[in-house]
N, C-alpha and C. Protein backbone atom coordinates (compact mmCIF):
# COMPACT_ATOMS: atom_id res chain seq x y z
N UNK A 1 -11.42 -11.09 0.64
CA UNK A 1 -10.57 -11.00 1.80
C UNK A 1 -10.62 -9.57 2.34
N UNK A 2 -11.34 -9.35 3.54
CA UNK A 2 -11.15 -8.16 4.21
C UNK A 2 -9.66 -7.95 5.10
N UNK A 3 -9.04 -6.39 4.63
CA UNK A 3 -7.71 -6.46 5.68
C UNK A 3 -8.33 -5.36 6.16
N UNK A 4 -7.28 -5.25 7.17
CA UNK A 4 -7.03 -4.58 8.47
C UNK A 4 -6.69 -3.46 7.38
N UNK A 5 -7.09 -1.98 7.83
CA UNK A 5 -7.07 -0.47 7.48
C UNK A 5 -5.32 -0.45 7.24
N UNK A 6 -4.64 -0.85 8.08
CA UNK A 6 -2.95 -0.57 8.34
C UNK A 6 -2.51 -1.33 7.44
N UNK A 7 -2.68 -2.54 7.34
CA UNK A 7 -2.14 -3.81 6.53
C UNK A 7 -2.72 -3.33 5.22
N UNK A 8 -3.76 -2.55 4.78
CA UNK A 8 -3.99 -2.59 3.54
C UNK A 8 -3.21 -1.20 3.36
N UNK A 9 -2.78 -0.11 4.11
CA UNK A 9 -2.28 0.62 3.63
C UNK A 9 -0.71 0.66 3.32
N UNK A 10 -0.38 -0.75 4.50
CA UNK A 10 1.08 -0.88 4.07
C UNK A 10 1.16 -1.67 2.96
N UNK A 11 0.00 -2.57 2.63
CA UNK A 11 0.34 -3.34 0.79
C UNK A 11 0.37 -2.15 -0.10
N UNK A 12 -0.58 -1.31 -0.14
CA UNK A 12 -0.50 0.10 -1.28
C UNK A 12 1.04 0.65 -1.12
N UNK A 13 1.46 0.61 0.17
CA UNK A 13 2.75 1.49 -0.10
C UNK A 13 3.79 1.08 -0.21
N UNK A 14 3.63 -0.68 -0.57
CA UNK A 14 4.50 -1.65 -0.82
C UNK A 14 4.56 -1.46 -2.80
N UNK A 15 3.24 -1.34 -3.05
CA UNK A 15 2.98 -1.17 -4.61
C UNK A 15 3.07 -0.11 -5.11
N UNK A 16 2.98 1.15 -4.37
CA UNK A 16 2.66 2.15 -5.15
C UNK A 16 3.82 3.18 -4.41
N UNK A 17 4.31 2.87 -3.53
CA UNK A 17 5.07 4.05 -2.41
C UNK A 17 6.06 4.89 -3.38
N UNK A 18 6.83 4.26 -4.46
CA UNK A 18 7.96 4.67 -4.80
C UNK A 18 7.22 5.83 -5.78
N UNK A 19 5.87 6.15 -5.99
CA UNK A 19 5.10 7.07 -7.06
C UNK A 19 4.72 8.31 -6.26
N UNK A 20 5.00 7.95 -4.84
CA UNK A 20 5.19 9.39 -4.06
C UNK A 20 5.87 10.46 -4.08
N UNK A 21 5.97 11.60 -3.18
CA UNK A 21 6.87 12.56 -3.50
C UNK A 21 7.96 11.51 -2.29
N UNK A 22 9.13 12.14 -2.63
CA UNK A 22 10.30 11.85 -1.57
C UNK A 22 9.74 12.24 0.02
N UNK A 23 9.15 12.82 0.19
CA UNK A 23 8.64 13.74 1.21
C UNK A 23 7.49 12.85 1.88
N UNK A 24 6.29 12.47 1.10
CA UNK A 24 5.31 11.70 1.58
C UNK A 24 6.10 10.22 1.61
N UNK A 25 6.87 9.91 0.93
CA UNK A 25 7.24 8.47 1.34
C UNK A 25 7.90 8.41 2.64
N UNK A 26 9.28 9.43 2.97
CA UNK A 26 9.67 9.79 3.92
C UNK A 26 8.80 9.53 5.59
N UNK A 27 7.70 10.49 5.17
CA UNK A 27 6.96 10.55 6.01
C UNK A 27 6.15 9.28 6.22
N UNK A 28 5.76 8.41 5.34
CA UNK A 28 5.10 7.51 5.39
C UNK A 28 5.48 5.99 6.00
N UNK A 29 7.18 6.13 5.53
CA UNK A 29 7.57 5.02 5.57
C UNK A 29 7.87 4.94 7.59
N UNK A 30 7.93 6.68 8.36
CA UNK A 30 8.30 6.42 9.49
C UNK A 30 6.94 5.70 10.09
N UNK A 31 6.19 6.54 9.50
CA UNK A 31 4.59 5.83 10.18
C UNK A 31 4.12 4.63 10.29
N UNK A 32 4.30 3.87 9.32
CA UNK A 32 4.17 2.77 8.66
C UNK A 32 4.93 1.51 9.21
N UNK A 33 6.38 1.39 8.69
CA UNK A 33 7.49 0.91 9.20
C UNK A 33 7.69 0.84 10.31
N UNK A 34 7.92 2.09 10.95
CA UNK A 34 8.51 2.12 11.92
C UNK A 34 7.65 2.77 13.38
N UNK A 35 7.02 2.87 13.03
CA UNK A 35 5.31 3.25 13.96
C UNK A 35 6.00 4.25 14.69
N UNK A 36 6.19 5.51 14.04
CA UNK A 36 7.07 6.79 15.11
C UNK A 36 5.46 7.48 15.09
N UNK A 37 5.27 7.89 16.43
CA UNK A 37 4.22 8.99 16.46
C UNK A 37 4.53 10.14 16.04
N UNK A 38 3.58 10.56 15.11
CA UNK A 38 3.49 12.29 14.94
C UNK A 38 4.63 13.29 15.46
N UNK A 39 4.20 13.33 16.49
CA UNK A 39 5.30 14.18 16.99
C UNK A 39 7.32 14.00 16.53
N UNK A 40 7.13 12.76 17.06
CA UNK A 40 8.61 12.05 16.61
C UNK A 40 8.75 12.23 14.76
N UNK A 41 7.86 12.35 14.56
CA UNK A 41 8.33 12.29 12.61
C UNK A 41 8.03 13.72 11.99
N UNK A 42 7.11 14.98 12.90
CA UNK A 42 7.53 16.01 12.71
C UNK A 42 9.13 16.61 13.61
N UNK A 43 9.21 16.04 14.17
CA UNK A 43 10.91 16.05 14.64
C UNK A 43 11.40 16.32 13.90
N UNK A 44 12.18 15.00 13.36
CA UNK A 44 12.33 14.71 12.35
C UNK A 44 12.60 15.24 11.04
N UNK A 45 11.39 15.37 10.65
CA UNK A 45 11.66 15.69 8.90
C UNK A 45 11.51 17.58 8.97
N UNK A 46 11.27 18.11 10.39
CA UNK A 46 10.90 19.43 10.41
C UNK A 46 10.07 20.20 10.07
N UNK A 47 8.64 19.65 10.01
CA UNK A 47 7.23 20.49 9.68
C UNK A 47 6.71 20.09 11.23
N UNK A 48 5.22 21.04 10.98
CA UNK A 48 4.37 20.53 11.99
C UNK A 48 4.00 19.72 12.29
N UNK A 49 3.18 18.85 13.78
CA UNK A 49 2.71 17.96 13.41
C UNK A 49 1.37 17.68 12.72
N UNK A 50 1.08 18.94 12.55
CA UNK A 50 -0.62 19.14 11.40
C UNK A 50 0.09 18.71 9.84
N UNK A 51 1.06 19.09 9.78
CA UNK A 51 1.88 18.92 8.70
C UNK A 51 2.26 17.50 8.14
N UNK A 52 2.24 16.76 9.13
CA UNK A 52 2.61 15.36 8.63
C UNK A 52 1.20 14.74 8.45
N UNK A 53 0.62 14.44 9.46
CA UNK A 53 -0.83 14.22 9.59
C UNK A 53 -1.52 14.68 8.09
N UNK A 54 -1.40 16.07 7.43
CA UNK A 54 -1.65 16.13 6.40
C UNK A 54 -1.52 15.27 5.29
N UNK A 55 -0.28 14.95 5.65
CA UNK A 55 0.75 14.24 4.57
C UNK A 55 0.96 13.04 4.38
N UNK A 56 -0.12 12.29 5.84
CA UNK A 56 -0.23 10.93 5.63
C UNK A 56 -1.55 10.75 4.85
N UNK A 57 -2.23 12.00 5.27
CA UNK A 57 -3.99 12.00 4.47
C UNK A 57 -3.54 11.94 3.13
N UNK A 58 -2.78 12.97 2.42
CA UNK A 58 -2.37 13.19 1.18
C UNK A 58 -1.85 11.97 0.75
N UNK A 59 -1.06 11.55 1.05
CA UNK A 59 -0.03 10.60 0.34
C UNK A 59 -1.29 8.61 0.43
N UNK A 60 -1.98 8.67 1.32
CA UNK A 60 -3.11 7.78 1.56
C UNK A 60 -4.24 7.71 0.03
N UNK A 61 -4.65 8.71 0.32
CA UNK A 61 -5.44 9.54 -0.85
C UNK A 61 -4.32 8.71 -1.92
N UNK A 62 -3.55 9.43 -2.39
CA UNK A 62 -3.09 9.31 -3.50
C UNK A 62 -2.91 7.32 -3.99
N UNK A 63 -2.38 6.97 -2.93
CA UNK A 63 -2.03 5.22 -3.06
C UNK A 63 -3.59 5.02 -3.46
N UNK A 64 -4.74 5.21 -2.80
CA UNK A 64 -5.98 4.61 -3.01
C UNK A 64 -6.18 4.96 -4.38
N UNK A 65 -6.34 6.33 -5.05
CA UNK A 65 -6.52 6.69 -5.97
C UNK A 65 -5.60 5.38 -7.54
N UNK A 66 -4.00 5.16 -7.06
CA UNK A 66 -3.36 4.18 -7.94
C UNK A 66 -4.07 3.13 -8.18
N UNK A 67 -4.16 2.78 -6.75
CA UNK A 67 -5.40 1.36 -6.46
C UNK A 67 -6.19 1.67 -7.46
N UNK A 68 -7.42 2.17 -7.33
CA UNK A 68 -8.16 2.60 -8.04
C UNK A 68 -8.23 1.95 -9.44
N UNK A 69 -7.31 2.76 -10.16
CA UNK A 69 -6.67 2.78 -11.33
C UNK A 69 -5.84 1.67 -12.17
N UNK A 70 -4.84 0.68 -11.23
CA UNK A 70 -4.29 0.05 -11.71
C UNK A 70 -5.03 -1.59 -10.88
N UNK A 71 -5.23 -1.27 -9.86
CA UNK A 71 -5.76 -2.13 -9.35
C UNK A 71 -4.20 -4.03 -8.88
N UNK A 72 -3.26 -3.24 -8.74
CA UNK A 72 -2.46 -4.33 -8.07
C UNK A 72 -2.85 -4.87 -6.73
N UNK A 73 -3.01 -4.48 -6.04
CA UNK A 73 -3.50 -4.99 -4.85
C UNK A 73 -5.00 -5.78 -4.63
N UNK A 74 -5.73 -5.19 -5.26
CA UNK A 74 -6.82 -6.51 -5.83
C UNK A 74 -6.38 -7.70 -6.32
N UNK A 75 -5.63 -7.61 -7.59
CA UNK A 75 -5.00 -8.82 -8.55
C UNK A 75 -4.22 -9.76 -7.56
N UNK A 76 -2.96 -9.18 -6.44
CA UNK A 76 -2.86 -9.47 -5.89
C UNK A 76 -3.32 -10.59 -4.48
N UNK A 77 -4.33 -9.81 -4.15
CA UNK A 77 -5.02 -10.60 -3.46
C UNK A 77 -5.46 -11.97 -3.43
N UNK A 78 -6.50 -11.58 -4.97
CA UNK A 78 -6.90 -12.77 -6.14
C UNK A 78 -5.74 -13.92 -6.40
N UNK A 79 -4.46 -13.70 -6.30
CA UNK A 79 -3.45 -14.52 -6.57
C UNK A 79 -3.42 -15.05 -5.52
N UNK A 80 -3.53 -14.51 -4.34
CA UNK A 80 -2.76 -15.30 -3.20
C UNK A 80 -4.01 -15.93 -2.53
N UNK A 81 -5.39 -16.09 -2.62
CA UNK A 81 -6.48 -16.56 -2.22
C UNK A 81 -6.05 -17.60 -3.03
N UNK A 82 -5.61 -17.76 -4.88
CA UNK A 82 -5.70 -18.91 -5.67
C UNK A 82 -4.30 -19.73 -4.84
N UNK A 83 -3.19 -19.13 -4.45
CA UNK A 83 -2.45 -19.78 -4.80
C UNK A 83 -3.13 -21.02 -2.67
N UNK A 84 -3.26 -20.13 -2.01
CA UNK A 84 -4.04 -20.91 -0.56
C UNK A 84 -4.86 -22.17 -0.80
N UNK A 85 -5.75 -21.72 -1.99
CA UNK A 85 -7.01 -22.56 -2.12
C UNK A 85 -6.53 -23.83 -3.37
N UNK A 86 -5.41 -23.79 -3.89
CA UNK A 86 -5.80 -24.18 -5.06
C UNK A 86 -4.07 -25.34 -5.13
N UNK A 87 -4.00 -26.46 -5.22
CA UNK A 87 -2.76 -27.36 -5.44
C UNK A 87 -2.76 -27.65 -7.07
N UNK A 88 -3.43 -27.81 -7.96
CA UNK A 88 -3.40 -28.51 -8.86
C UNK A 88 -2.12 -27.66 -10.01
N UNK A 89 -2.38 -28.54 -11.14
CA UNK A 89 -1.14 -28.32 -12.41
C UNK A 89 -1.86 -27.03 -12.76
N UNK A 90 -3.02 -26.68 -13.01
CA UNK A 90 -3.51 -25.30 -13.73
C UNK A 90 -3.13 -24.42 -12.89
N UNK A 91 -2.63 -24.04 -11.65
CA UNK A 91 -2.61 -23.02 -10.84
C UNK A 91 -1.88 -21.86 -11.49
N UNK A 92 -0.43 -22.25 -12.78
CA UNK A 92 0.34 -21.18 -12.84
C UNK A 92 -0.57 -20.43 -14.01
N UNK A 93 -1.46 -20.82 -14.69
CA UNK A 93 -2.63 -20.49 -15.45
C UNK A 93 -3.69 -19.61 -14.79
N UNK A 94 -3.65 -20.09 -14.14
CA UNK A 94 -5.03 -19.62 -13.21
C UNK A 94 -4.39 -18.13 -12.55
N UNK A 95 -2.84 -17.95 -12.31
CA UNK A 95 -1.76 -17.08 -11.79
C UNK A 95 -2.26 -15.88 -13.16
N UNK A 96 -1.67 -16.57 -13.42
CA UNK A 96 -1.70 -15.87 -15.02
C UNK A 96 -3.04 -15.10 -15.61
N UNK A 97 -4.10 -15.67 -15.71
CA UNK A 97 -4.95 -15.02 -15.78
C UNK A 97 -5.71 -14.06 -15.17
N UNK A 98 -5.03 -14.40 -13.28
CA UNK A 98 -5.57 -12.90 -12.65
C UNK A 98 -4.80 -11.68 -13.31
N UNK A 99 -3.71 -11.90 -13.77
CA UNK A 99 -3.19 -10.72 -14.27
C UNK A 99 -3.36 -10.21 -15.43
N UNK A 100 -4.07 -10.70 -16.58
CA UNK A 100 -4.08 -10.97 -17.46
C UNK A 100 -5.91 -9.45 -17.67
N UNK A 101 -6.22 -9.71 -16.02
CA UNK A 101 -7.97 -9.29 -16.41
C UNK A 101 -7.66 -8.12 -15.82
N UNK A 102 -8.88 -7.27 -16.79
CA UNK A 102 -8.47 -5.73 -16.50
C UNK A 102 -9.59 -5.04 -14.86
């Protein structure tokens, strides 16, 4: 399943957001959520707007890197392709074992 650049960055920061600083979530969640431009979210939180922009690179970086590593948003995926494609009695098995693989 290919997503959209935005949609995959708002699943990472659905999984991983709370492993941010207060600061990059802050910042992330206006971007994200609430689609404030740059300008409006250095308002805001009171840095530059090179400053936030930084801080969405940074805090981006970092979710991919979790990804990476723990890989929820793959497993994820894998679940919800099974659970679309799939009616039968084995499904909560089949649930189970995406999580189950490293």
């Amino acid at each position: 399943m290919i997503l959209d650049k935005s949609v995959r960055l708002c699943l990472l920061n659905d999984f991983y957001g709370a492993l941010l600083t207060e600061n990059q979530q802050s910042v992330l969640d206006s971007y994200l959520n609430y689609n404030m431009p740059l300008v409006e979210i250095s308002a805001a939180v009171g840095i530059t707007r090179q400053a936030v922009l930084d801080t969405i690179k940074k805090a981006t970086k970092k979710l991919e890197e979790y990804e990476s590593k723990l890989g929820m948003l793959k497993k994820y995926l894998a679940q919800k392709k099974l659970l679309e494609n799939s009616a039968n009695d084995e499904l909560a098995k089949k649930i189970l074992n995406v999580w189950r693989q490293e």
